[in-house]
N, C-alpha and C. Protein backbone atom coordinates (compact mmCIF):
# COMPACT_ATOMS: atom_id res chain seq x y z
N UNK A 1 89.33 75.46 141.97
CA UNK A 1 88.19 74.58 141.82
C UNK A 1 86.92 75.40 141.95
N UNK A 2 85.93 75.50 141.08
CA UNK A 2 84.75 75.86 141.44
C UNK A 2 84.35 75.37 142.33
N UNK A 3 83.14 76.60 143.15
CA UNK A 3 82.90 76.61 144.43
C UNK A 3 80.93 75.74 143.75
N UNK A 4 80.93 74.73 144.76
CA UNK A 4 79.72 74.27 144.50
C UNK A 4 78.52 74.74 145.25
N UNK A 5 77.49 74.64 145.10
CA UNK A 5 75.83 75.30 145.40
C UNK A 5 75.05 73.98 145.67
N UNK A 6 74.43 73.99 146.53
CA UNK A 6 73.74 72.73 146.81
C UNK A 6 71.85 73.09 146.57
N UNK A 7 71.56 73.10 145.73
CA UNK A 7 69.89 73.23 145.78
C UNK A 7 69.30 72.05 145.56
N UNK A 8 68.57 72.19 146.23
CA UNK A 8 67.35 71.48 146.17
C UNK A 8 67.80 69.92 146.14
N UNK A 9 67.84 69.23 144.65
CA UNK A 9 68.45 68.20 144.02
C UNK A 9 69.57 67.84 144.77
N UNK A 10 70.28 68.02 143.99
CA UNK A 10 72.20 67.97 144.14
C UNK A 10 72.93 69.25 144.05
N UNK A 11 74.12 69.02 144.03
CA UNK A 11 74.94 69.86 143.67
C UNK A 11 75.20 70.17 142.17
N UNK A 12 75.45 71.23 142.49
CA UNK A 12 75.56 71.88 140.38
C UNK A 12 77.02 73.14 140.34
N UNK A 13 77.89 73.03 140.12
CA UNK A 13 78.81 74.21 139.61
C UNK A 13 78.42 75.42 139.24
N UNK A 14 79.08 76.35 139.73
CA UNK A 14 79.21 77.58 139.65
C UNK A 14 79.85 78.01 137.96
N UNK A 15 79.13 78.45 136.84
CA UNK A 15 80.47 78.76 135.55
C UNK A 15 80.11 80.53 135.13
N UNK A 16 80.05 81.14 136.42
CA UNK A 16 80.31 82.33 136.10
C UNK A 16 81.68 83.07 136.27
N UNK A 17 82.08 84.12 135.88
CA UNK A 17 83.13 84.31 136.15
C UNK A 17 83.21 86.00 137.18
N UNK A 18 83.63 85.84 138.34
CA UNK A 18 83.12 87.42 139.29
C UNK A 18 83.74 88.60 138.39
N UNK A 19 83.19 89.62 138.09
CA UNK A 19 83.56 90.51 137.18
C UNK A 19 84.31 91.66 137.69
N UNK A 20 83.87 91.51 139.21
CA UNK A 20 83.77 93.35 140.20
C UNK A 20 85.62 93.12 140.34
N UNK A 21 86.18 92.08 140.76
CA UNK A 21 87.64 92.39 140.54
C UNK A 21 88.19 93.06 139.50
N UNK A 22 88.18 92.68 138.76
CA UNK A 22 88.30 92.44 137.48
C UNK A 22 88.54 94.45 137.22
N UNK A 23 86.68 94.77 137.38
CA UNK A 23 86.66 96.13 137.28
C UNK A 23 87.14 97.10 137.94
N UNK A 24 87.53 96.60 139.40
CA UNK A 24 87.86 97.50 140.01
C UNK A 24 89.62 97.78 139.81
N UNK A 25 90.26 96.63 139.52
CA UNK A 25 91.47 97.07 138.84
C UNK A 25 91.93 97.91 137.49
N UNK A 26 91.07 97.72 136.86
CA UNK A 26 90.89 98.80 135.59
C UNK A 26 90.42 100.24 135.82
N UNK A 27 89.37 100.29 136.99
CA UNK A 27 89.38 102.00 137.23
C UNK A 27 90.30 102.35 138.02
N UNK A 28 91.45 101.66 138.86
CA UNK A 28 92.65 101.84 139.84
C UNK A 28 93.71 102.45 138.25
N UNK A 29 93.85 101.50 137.83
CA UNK A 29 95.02 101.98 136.48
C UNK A 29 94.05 102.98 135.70
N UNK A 30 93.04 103.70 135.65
CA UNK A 30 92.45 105.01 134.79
C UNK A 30 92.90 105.60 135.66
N UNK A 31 92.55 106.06 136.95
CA UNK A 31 92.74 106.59 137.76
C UNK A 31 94.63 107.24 137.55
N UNK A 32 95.05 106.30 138.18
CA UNK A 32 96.81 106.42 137.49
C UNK A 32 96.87 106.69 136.53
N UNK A 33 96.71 106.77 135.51
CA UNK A 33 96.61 107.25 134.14
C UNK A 33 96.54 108.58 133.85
N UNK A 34 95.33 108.87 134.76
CA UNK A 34 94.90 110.51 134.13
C UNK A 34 95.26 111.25 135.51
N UNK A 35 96.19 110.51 135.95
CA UNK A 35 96.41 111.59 137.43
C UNK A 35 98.04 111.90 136.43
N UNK A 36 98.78 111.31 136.13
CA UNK A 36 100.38 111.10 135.52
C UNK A 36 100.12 111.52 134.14
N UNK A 37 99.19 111.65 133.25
CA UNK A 37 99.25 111.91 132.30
C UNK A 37 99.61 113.75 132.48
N UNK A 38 99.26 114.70 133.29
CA UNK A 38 99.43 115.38 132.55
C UNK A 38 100.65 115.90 133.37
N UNK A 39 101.89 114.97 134.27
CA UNK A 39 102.78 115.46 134.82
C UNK A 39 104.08 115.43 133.56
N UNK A 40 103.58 114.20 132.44
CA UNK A 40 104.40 113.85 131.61
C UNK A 40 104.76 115.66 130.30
N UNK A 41 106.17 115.63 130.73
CA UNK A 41 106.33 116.96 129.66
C UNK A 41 106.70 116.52 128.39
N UNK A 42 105.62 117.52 127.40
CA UNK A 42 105.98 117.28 126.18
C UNK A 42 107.43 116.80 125.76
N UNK A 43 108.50 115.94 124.98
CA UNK A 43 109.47 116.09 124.46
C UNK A 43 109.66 117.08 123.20
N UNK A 44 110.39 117.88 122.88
CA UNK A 44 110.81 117.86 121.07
C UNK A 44 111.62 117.01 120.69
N UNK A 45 111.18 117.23 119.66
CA UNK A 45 112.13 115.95 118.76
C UNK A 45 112.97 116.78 117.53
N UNK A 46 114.37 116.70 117.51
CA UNK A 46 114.79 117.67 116.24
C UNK A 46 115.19 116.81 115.16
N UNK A 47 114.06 116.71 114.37
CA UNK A 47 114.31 116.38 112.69
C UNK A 47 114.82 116.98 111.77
N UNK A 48 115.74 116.20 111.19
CA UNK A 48 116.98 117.06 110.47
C UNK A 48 115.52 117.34 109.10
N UNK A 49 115.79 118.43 108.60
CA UNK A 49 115.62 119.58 107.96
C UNK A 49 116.76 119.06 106.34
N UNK A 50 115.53 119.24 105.32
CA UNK A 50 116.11 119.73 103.94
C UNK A 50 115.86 120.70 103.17
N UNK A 51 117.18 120.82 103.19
CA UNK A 51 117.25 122.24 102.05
C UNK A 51 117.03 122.25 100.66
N UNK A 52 117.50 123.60 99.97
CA UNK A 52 117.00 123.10 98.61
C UNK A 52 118.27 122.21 98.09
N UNK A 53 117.62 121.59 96.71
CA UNK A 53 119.06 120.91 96.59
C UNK A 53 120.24 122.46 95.64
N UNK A 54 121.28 122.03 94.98
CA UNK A 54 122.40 122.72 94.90
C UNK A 54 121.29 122.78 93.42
N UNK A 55 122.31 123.50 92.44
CA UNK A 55 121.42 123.83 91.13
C UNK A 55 121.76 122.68 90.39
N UNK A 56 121.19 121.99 88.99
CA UNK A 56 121.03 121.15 88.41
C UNK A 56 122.67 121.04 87.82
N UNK A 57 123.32 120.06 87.63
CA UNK A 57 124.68 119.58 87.43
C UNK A 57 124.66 119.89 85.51
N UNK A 58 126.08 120.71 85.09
CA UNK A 58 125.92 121.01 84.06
C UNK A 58 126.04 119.73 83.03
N UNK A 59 126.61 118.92 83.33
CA UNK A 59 127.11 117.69 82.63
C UNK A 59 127.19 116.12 83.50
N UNK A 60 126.50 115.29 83.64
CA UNK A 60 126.31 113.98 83.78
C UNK A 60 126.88 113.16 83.34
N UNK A 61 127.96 112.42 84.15
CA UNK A 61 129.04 111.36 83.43
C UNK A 61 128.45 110.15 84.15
N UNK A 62 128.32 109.42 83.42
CA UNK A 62 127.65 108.15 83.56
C UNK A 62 128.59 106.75 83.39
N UNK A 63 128.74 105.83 84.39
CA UNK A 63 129.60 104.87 84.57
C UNK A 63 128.78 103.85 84.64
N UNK A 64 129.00 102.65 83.81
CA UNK A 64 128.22 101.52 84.01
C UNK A 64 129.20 100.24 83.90
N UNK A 65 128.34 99.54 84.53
CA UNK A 65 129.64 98.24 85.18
C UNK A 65 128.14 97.22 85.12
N UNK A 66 128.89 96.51 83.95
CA UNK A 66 128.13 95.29 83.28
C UNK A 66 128.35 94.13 84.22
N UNK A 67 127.81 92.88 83.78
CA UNK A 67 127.69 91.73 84.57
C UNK A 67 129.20 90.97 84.23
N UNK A 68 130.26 91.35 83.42
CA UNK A 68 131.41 91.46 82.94
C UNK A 68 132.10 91.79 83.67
N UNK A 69 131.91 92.62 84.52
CA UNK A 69 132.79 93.90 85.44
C UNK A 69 133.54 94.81 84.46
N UNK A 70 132.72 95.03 83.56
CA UNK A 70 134.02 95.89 82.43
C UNK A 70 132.83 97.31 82.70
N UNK A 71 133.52 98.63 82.78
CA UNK A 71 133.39 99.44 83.81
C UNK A 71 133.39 100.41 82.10
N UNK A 72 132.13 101.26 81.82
CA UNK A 72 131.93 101.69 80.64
C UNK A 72 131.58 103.17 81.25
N UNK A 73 132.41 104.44 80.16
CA UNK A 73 132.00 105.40 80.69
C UNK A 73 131.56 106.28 79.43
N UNK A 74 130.00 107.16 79.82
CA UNK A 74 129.40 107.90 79.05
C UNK A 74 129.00 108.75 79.22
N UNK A 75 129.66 110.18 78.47
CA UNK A 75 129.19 111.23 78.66
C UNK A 75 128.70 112.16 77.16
N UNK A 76 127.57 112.41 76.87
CA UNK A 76 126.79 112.73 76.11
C UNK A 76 126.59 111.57 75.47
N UNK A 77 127.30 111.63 74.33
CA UNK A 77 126.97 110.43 73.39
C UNK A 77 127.77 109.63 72.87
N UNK A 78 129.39 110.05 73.68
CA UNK A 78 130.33 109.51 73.71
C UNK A 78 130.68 107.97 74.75
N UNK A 79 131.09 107.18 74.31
CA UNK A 79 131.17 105.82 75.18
C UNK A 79 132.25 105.33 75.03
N UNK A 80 133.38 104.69 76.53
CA UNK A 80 134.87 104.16 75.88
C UNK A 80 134.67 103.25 77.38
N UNK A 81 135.62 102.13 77.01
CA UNK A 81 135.29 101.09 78.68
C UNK A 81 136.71 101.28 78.57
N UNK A 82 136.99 101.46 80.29
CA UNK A 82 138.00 101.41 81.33
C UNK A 82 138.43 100.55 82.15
N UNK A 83 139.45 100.28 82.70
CA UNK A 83 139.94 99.19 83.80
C UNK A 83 139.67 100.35 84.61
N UNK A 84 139.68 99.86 85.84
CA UNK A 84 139.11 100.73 87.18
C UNK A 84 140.33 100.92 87.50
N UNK A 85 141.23 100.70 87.00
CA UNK A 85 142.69 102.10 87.45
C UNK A 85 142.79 102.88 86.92
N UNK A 86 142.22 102.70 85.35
CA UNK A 86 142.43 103.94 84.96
C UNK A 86 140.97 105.67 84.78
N UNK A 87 140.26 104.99 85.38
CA UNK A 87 138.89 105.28 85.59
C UNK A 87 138.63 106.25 85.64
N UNK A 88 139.05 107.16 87.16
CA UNK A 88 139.40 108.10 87.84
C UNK A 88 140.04 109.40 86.76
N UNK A 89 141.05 108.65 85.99
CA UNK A 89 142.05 110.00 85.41
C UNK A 89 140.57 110.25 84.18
N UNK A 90 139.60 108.89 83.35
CA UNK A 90 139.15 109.75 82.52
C UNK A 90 138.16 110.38 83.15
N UNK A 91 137.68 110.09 84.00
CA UNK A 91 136.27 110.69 84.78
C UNK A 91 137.04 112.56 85.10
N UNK A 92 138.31 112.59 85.08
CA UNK A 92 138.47 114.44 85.61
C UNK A 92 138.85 114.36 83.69
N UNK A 93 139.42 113.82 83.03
CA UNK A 93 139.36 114.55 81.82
C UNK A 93 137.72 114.68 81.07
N UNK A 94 136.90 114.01 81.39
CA UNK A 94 135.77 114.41 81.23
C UNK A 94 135.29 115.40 81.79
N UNK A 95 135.27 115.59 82.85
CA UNK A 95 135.04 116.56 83.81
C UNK A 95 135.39 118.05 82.94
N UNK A 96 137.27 118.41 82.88
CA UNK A 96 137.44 119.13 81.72
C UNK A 96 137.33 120.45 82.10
N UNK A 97 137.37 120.84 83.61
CA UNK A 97 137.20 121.88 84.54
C UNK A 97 135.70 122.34 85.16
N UNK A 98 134.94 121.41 84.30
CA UNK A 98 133.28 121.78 85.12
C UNK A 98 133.26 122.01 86.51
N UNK A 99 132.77 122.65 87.27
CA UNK A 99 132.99 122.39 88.34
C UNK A 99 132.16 121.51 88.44
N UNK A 100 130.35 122.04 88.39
CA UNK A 100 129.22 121.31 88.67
C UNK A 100 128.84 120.31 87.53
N UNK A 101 129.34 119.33 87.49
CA UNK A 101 129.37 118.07 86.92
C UNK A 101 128.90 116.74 88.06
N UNK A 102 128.44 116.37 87.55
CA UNK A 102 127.52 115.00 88.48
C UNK A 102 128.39 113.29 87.49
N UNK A 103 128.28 112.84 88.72
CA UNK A 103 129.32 111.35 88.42
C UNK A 103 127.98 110.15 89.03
N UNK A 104 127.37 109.44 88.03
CA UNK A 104 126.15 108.48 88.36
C UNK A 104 126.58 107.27 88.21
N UNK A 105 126.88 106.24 89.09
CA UNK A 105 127.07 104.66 89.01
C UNK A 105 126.36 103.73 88.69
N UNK A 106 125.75 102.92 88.25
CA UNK A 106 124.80 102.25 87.23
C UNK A 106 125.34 100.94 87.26
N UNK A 107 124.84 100.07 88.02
CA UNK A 107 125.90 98.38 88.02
C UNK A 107 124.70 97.45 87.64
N UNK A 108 124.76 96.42 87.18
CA UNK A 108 124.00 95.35 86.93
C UNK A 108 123.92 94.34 88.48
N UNK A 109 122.85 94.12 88.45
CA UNK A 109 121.95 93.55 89.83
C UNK A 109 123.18 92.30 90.35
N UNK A 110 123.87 91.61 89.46
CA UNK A 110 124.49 90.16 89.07
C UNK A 110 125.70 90.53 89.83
N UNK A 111 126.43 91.51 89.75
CA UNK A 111 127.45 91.64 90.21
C UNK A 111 128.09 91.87 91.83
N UNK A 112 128.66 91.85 92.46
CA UNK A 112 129.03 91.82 93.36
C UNK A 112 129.06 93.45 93.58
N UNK A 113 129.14 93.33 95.01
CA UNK A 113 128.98 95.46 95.79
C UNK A 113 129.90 95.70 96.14
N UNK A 114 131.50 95.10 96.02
CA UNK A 114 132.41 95.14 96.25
C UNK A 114 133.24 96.10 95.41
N UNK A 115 132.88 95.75 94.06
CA UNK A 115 133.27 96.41 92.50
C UNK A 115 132.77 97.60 92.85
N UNK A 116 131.70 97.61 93.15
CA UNK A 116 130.99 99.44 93.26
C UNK A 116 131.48 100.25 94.35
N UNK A 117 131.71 99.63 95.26
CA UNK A 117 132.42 100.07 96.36
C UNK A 117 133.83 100.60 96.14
N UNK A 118 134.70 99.27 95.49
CA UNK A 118 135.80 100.39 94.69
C UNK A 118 136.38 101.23 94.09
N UNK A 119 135.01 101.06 93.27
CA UNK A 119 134.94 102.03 92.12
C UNK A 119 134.35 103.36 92.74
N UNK A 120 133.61 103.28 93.78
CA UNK A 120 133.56 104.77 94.24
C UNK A 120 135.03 105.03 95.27
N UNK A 121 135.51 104.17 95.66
CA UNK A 121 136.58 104.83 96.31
C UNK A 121 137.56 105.25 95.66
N UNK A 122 137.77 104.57 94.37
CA UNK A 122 138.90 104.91 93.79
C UNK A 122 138.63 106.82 93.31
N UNK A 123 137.07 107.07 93.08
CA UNK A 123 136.81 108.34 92.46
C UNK A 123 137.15 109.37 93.46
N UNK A 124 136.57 108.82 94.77
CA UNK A 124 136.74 109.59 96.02
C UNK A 124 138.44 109.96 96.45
N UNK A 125 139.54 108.82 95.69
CA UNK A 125 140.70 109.36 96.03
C UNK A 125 141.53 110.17 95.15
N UNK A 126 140.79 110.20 94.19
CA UNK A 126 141.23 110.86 92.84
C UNK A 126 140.30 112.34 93.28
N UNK A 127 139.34 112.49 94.20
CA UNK A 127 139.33 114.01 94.41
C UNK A 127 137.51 114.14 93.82
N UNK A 128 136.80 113.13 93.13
CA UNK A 128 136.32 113.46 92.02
C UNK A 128 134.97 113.99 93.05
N UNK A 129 134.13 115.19 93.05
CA UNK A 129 133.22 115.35 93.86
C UNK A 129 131.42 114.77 93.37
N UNK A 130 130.83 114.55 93.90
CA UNK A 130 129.08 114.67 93.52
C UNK A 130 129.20 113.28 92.97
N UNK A 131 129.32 111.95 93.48
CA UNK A 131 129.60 110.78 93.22
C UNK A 131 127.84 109.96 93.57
N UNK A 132 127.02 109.71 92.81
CA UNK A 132 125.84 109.16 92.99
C UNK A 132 125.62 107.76 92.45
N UNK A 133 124.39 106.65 93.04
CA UNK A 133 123.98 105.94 92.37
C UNK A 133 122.79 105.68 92.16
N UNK A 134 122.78 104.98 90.68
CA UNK A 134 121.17 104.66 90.28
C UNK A 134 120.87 103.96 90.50
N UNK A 135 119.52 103.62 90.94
CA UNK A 135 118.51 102.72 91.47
C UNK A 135 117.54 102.66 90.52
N UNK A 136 117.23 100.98 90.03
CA UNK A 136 116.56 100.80 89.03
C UNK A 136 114.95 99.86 90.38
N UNK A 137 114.20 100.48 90.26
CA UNK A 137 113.14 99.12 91.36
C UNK A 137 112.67 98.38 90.22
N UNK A 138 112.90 97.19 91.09
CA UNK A 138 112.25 95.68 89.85
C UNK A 138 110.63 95.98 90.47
N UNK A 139 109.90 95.23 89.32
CA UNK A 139 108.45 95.31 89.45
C UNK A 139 108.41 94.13 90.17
């Protein structure tokens, strides 16, 4: 409850607010502050580090998986669609002994991540290495 003042008249309320508390708790916590600030030891922090990448892939086989789920594979300018069992065997006859050959996945937005998920595992058990996917950003 405000503390009342009696002048003169009547009584009238107090609507200030005492400030000196107020301040003197804020130079108590500076005080603490810059006494602990400089007991605190630097941390490091180890951020993983990139290298260069490997050299540019001689040949790019390109797999695309329509809103169909029919699983299309293209390399140069050649194009043939696959069932995802048999996927794997043309992706190494494409391949064809390259070593450094790159394998890019390409799915339509519509489809489920399940299909892509298989479809990279199935490559991954067939051996097939450098397995990537494309990212298209919508505007």
């Amino acid at each position: 409850m405000p503390s009342l003042v009696s002048r003169g008249r009547g009584r009238r309320t107090i609507n200030e607010i005492n400030m000196v508390p107020f301040i003197d708790v804020m130079l108590v916590l500076l005080i603490i502050f810059m006494v602990t600030a400089p007991l605190i030891t630097p941390s490091l922090i180890d951020l993983p580090s990139v290298a260069k990448a490997a050299r540019q892939p001689e040949q790019v086989i390109q797999l695309v998986i329509d809103k169909n789920e029919a699983i299309e594979l293209k390399v140069l300018d050649k194009s043939a669609q696959y069932a995802i069992n048999d996927i794997a065997a043309a992706v190494q006859r494409a391949q064809a002994g390259q070593t450094n050959s790159a394998v890019v996945i390409s799915a339509d937005r519509n489809i489920k991540y399940e299909i892509v998920v298989r479809l990279m595992d199935t490559l991954q058990r067939a051996g097939i290495q450098r397995v990537g996917l494309s990212v298209q950003l919508a505007n």
